[in-house]
Protein backbone atom coordinates (compact mmCIF):
# COMPACT_ATOMS: atom_id res chain seq x y z
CA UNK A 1 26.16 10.74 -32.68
CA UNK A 2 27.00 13.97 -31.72
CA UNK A 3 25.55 15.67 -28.16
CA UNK A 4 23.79 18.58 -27.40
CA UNK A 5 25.68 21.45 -26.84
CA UNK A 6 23.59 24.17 -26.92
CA UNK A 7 20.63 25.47 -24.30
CA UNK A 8 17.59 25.59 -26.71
CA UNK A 9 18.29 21.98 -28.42
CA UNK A 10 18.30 20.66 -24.62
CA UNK A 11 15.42 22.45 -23.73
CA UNK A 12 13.60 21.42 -26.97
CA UNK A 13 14.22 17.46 -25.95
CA UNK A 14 13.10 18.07 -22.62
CA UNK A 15 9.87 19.49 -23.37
CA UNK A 16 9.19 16.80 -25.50
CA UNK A 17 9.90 14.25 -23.15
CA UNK A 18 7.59 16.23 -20.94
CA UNK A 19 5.12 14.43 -22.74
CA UNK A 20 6.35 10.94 -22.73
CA UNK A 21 5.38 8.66 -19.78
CA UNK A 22 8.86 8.52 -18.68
CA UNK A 23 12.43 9.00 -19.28
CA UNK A 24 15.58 6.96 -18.64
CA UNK A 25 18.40 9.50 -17.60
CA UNK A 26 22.20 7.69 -16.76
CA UNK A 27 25.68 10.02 -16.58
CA UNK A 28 29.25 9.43 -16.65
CA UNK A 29 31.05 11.07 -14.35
CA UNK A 30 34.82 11.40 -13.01
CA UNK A 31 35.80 11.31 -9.19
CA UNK A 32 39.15 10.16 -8.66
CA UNK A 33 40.99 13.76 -8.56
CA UNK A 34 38.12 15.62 -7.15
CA UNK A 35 35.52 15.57 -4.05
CA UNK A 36 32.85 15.96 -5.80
CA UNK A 37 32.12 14.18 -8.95
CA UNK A 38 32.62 15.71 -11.86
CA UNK A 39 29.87 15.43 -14.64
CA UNK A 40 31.20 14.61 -18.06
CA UNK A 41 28.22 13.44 -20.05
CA UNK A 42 24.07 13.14 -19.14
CA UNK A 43 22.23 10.44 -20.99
CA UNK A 44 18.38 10.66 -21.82
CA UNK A 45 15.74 8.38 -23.94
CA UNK A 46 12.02 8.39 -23.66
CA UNK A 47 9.63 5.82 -25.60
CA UNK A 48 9.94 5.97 -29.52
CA UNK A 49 6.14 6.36 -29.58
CA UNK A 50 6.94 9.58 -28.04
CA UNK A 51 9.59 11.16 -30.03
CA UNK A 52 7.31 13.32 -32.04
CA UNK A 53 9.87 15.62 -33.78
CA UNK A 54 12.40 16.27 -30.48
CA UNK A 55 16.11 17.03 -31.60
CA UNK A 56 17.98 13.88 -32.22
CA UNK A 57 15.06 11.47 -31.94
CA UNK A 58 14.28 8.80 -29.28
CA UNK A 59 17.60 9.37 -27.15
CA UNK A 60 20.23 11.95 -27.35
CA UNK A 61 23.69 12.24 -25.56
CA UNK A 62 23.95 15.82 -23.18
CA UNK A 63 27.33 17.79 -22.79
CA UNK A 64 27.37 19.57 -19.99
CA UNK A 65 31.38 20.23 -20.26
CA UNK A 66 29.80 22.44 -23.52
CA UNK A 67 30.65 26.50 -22.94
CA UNK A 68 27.39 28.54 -22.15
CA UNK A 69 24.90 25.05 -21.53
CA UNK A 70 22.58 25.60 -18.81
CA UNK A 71 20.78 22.57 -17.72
CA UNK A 72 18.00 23.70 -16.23
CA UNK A 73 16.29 22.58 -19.07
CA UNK A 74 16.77 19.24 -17.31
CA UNK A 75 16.31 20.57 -14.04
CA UNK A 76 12.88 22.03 -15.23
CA UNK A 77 12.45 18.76 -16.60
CA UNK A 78 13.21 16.85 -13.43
CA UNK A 79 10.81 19.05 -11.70
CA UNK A 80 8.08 17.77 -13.93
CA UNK A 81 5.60 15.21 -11.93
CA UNK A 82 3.80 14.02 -15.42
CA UNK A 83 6.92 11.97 -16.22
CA UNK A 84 8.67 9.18 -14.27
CA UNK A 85 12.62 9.94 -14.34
CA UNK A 86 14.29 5.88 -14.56
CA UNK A 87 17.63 5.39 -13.56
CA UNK A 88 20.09 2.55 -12.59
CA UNK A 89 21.80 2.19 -9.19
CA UNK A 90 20.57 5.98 -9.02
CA UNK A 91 22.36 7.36 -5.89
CA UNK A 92 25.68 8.66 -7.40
CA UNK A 93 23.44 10.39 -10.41
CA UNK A 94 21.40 12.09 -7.35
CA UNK A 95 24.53 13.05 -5.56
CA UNK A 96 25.98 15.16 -8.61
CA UNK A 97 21.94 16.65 -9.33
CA UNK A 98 21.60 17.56 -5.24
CA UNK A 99 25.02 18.91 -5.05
CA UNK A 100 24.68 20.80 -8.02
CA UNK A 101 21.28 22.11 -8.28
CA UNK A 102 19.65 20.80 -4.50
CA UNK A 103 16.89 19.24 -6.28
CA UNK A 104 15.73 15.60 -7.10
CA UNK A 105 14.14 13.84 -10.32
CA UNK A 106 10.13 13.08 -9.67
CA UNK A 107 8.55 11.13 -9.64
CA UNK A 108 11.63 8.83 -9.76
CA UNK A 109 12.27 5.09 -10.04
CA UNK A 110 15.37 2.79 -9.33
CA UNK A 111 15.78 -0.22 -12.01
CA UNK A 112 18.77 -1.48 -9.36
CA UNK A 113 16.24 -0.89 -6.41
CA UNK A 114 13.23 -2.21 -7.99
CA UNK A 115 15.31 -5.90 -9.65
CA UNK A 116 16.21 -6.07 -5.95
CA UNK A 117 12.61 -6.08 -4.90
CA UNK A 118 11.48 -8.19 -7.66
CA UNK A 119 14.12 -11.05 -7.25
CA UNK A 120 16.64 -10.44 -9.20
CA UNK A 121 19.51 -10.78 -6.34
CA UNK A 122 21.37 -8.08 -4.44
CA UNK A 123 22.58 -4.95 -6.21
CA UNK A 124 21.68 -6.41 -8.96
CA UNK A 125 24.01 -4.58 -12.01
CA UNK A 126 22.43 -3.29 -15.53
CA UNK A 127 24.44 -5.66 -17.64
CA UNK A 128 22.77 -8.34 -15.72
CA UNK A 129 19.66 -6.82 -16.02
CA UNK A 130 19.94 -5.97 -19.74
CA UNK A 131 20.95 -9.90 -20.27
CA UNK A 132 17.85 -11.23 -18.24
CA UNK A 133 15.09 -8.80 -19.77
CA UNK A 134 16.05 -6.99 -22.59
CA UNK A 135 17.90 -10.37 -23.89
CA UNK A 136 20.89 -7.88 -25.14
CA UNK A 137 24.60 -7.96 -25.07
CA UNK A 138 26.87 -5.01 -23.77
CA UNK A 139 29.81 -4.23 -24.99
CA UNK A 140 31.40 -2.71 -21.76
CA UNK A 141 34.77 -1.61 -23.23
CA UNK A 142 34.71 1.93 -22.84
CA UNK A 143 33.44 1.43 -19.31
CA UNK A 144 36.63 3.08 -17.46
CA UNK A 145 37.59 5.56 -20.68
CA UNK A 146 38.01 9.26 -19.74
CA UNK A 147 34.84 10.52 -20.00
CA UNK A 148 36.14 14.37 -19.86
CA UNK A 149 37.67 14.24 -23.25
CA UNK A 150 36.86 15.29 -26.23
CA UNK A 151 35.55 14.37 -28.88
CA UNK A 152 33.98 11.03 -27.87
CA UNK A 153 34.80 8.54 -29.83
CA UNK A 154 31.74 6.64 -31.51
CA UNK A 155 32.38 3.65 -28.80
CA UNK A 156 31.63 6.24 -26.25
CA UNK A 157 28.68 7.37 -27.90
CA UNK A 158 27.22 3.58 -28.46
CA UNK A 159 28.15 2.55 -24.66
CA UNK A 160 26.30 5.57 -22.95
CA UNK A 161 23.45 5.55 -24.81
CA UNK A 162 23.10 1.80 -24.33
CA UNK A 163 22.93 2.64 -20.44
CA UNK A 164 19.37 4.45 -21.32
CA UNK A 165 18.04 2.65 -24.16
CA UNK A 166 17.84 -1.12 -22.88
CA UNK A 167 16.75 0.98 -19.54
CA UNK A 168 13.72 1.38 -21.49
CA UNK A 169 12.98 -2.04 -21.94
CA UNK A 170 13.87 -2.99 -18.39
CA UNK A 171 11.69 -0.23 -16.76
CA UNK A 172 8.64 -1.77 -18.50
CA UNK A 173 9.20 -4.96 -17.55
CA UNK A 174 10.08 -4.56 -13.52
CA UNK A 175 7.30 -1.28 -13.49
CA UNK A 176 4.61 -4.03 -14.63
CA UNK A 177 5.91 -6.62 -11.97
CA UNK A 178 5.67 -4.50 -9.38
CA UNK A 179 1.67 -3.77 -10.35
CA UNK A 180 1.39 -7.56 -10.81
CA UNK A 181 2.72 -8.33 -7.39
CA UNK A 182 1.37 -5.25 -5.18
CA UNK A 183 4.37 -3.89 -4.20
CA UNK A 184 4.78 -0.84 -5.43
CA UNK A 185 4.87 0.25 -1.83
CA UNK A 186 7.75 -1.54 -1.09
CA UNK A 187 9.94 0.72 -4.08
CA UNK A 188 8.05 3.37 -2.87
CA UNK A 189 9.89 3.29 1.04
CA UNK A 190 13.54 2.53 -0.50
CA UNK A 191 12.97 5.53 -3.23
CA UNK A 192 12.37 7.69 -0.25
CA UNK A 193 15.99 6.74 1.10
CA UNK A 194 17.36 7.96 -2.27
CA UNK A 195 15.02 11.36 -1.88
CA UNK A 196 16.18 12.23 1.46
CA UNK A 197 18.96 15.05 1.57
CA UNK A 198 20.58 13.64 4.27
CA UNK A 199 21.24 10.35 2.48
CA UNK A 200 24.22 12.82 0.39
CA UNK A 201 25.30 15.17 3.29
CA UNK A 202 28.27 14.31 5.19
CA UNK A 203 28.90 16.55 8.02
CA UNK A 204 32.68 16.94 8.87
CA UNK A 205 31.64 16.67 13.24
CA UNK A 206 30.10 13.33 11.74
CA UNK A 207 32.75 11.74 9.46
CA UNK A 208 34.53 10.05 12.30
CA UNK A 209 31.49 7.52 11.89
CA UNK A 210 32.52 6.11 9.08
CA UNK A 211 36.13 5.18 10.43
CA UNK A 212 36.47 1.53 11.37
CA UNK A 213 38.33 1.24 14.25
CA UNK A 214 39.15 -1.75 16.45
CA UNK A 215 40.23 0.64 19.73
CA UNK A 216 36.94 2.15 22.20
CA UNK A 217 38.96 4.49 24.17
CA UNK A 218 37.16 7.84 24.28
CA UNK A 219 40.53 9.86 24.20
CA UNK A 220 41.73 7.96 20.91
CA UNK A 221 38.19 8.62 19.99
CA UNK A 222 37.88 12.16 20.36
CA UNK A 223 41.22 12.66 18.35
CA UNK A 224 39.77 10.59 15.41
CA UNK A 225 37.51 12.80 15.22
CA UNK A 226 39.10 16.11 15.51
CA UNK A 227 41.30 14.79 12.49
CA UNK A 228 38.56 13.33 10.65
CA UNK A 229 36.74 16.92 11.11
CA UNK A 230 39.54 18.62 9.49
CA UNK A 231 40.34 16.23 6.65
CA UNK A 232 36.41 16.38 5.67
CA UNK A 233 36.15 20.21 5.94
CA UNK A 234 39.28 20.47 3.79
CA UNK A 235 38.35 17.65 1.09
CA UNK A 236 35.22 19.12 0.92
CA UNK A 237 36.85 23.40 0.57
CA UNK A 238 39.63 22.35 -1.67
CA UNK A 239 37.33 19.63 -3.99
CA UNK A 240 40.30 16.50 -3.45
CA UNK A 241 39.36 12.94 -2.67
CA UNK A 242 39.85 12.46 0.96
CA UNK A 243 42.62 10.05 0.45
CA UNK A 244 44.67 13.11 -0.97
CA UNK A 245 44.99 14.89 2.48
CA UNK A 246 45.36 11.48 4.44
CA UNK A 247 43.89 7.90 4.21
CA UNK A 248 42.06 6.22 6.96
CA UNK A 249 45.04 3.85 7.99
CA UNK A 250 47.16 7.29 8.39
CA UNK A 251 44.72 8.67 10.17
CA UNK A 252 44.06 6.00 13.03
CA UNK A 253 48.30 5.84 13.21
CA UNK A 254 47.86 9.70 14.05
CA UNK A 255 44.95 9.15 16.44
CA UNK A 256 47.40 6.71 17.97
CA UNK A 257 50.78 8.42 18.06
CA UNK A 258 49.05 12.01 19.18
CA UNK A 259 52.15 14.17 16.98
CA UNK A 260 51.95 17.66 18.32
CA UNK A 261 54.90 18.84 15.66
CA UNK A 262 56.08 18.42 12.11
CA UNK A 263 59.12 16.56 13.56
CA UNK A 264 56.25 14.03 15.04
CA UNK A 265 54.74 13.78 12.21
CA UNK A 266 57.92 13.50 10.19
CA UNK A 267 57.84 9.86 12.09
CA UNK A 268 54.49 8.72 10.73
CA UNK A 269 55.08 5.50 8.73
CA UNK A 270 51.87 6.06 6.93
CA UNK A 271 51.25 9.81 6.58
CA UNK A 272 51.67 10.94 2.70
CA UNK A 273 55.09 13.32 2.25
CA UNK A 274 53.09 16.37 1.65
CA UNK A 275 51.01 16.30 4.34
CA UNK A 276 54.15 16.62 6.96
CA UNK A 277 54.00 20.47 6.10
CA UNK A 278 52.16 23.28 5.61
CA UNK A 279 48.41 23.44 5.56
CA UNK A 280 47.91 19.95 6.06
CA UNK A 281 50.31 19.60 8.68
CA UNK A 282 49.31 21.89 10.72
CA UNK A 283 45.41 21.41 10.59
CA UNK A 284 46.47 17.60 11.83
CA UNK A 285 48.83 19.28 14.64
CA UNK A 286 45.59 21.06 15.67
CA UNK A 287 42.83 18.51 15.25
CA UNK A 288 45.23 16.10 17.58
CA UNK A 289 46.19 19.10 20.10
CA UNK A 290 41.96 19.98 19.90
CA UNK A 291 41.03 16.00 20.63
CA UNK A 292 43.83 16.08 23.81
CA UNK A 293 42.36 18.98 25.46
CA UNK A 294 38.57 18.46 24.57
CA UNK A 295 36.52 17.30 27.75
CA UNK A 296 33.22 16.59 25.15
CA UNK A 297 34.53 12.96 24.81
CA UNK A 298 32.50 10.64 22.44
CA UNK A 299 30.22 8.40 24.53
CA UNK A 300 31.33 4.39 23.88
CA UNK A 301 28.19 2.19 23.92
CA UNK A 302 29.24 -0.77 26.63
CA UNK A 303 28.88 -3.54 24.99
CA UNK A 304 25.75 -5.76 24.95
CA UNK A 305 25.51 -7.45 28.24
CA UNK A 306 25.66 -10.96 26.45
CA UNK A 307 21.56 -12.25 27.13
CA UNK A 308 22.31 -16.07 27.19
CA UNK A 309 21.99 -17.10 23.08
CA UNK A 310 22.63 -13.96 21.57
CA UNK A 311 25.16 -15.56 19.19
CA UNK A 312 22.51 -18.50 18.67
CA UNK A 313 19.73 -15.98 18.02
CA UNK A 314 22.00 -14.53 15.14
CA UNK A 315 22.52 -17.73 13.54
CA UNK A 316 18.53 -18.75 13.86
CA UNK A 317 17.37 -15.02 12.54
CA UNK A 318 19.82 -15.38 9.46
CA UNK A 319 18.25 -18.38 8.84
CA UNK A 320 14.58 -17.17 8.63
CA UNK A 321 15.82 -14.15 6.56
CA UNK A 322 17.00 -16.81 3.76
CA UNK A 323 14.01 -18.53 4.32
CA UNK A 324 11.38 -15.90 4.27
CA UNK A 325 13.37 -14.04 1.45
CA UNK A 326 13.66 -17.04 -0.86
CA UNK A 327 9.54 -17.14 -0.06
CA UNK A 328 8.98 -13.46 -1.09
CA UNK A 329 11.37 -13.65 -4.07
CA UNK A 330 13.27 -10.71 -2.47
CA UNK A 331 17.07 -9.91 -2.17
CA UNK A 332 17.94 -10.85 1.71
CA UNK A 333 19.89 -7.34 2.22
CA UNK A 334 17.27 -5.42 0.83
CA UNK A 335 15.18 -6.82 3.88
CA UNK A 336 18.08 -7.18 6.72
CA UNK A 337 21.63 -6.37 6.85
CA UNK A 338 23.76 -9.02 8.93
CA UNK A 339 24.37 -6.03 11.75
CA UNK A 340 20.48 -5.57 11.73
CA UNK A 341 20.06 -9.09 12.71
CA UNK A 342 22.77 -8.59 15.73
CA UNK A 343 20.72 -5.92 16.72
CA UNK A 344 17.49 -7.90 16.79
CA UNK A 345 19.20 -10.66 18.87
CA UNK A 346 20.84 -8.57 21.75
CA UNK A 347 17.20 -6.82 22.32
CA UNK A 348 17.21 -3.61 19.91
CA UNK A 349 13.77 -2.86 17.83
CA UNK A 350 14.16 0.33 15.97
CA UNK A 351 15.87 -1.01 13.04
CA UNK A 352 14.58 -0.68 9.69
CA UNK A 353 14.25 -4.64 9.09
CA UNK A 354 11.17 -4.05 11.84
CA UNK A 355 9.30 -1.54 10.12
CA UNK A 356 7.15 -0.75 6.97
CA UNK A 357 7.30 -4.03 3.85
CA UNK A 358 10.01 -5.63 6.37
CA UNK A 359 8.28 -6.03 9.04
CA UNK A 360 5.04 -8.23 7.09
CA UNK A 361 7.96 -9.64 4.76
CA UNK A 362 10.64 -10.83 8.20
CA UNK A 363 10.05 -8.15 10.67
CA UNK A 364 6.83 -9.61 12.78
CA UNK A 365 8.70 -13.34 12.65
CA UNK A 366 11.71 -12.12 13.38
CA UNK A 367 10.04 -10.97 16.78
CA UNK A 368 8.30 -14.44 17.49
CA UNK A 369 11.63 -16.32 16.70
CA UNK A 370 12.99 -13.91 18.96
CA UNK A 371 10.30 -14.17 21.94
CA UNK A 372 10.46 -17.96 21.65
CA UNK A 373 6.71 -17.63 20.13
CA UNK A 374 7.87 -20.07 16.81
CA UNK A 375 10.54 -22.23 16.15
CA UNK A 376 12.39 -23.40 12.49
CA UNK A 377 11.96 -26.50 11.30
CA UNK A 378 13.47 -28.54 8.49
CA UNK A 379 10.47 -30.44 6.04
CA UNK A 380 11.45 -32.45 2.81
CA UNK A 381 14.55 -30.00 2.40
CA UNK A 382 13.20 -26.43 3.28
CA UNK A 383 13.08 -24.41 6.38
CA UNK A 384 9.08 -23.89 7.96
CA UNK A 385 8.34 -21.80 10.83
CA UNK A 386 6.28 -24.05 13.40
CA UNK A 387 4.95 -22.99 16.51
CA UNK A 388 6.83 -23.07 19.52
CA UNK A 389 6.22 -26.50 21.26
């Protein structure tokens, strides 16, 4: 089927779905030659109850590559409380929307987030869903096509608009089990993750973070990130993947071998050939001379003092996550990631598996296990918490 290229067709589908109970929105995007993700094609479907006499019927493709579109249309769509917004696995579909046009779909709902919550296993994917629920097939060929083409082929057509119109089906289904089991609240705290701006902001003072490292000295520290400063602020300024100005490996060789000229760097074993001159070069021959000279050294948490059965602890606390989350019917790393748990064991209480729907579902147990209050035990072949003798 052909997609909507022009302003007022878009704008006549979204007032329409304005008054439909909901609307499943997907998008296929391409990111591997840019920073930002460019969007290539927006999927929409509401309820065929509700399709009244909107432009293409029930679900319609969206081209926003189209000369002179303007999606605010969608945007004023988005803005709309009266109808849900359903996605997928939503956060890279939020990304493009915030970057482009600061703004969030609400109310909103996550199908990946809310299978998750309603036992369907851990990042649970559509097709899986789509299999379980809607008891459909997908024909996933023209997953990884170029989505920036064009024309789109009629494969291209029938895969995207499959990604919203089992969504329909699937949205029903998981909306009504969350009513039947009360825990709408639970959705509620992980779609306010997805809502929060600084879930999709990634400061370039920050970005050092996210670079595993195995070495703790704060010199080697502070040069990671003066160079991972500068290859964020330029990623970000020039719209190329991060790997394009230097990868992570390259980077910690730098942070290692402190080159203070383009003959140093001309020694990197790692560093790509275009980044040993010009612009590149020299922002790295900067960021390493700024992270010698700096006296704001990060701060390197000591590590944990080693409280007699920390490792133990661990061990017992990932076994009353299984436990309790095979009880609840609940993904386990929706409720605790495995760092969480070290965290818990070596004394440390602000961490999300403590608070809100974790805390009833793991959290309070977690802290008896923890204080010695209960013990696990092992009864005709599952694990019980019993108190501590």
């Amino acid at each position: 089927m052909p997609a909507i290229t022009r302003t007022e067709d878009l704008a006549r589908f979204c007032e329409a779905a304005k008054s439909a109970p909901y609307v499943t929105v997907d998008t296929e995007f391409l990111r591997e030659r840019t920073f930002w993700s460019k969007l290539c094609l927006i999927q929409l479907a509401i309820p065929p109850a509700s399709t009244g006499k909107t432009l293409g019927g029930e679900a319609v493709l969206v081209d926003p590559l189209a000369e002179g579109l303007s999606l605010e249309p969608l945007y004023d769509l988005f803005r709309h409380t009266g109808t849900v917004k359903v996605f997928h696995a939503a956060r890279q579909d939020l990304e493009i929307f915030f970057h482009d046009a600061q703004l969030f779909p609400t109310p909103l709902f996550d199908t990946q987030v809310a299978g998750m919550v309603c036992g369907f296993g851990e990042q649970v994917g559509y097709e899986t869903l789509v299999r379980k629920i809607a008891k459909a097939d997908l024909d996933k060929s023209s997953r990884f096509t170029d989505w920036s083409r064009r024309p789109l082929s009629e494969a291209q057509a029938a895969y995207a608009l499959a990604d919203v119109t089992h969504l329909r089906v699937i949205y029903e289904f998981l909306s009504a089990e969350l009513v039947k089991t009360g825990r709408q609240a639970w959705l509620a705290e992980e779609i306010a993750v997805l809502e929060d701006p600084e879930t999709y902001i990634t400061r370039p003072e920050e970005a050092w973070l996210k670079v595993r490292t195995r070495t703790n000295s704060p010199r080697f520290l502070a040069i990671l990130r003066e160079l991972a400063r500068f290859r964020e602020s330029y990623a970000q300024d020039r719209d190329i993947p991060r790997s394009r100005v230097y990868k992570d490996d390259a980077m910690i060789e730098l942070a290692s071998t402190k080159p203070l000229s383009e003959a140093d760097l001309g020694k990197s074993r790692l560093l790509l050939r275009e980044a040993r001159k010009g612009d590149i070069a020299n922002g790295i021959i900067a960021a390493v001379k700024a992270g010698i000279e700096t006296k704001d050294l990060p701060q390197v948490k000591a590590d944990e003092p080693g409280r007699p059965g920390n490792a133990a602890l661990s061990d017992l606390l990932r076994v009353l996550l299984k436990a309790k989350a095979d009880a609840a019917g609940v993904a386990p790393k929706l409720i605790a990631s495995a760092s969480e748990l070290d965290a818990i064991a070596t004394g440390h209480r602000d961490v999300p598996a403590l608070q809100g729907w974790r805390a009833e579902v793991f959290g309070k147990d977690a802290l008896r296990l923890a204080g010695g209050e209960i013990a696990l035990s092992a009864q005709n072949g599952a694990v019980k918490v019993v108190p501590a003798r």
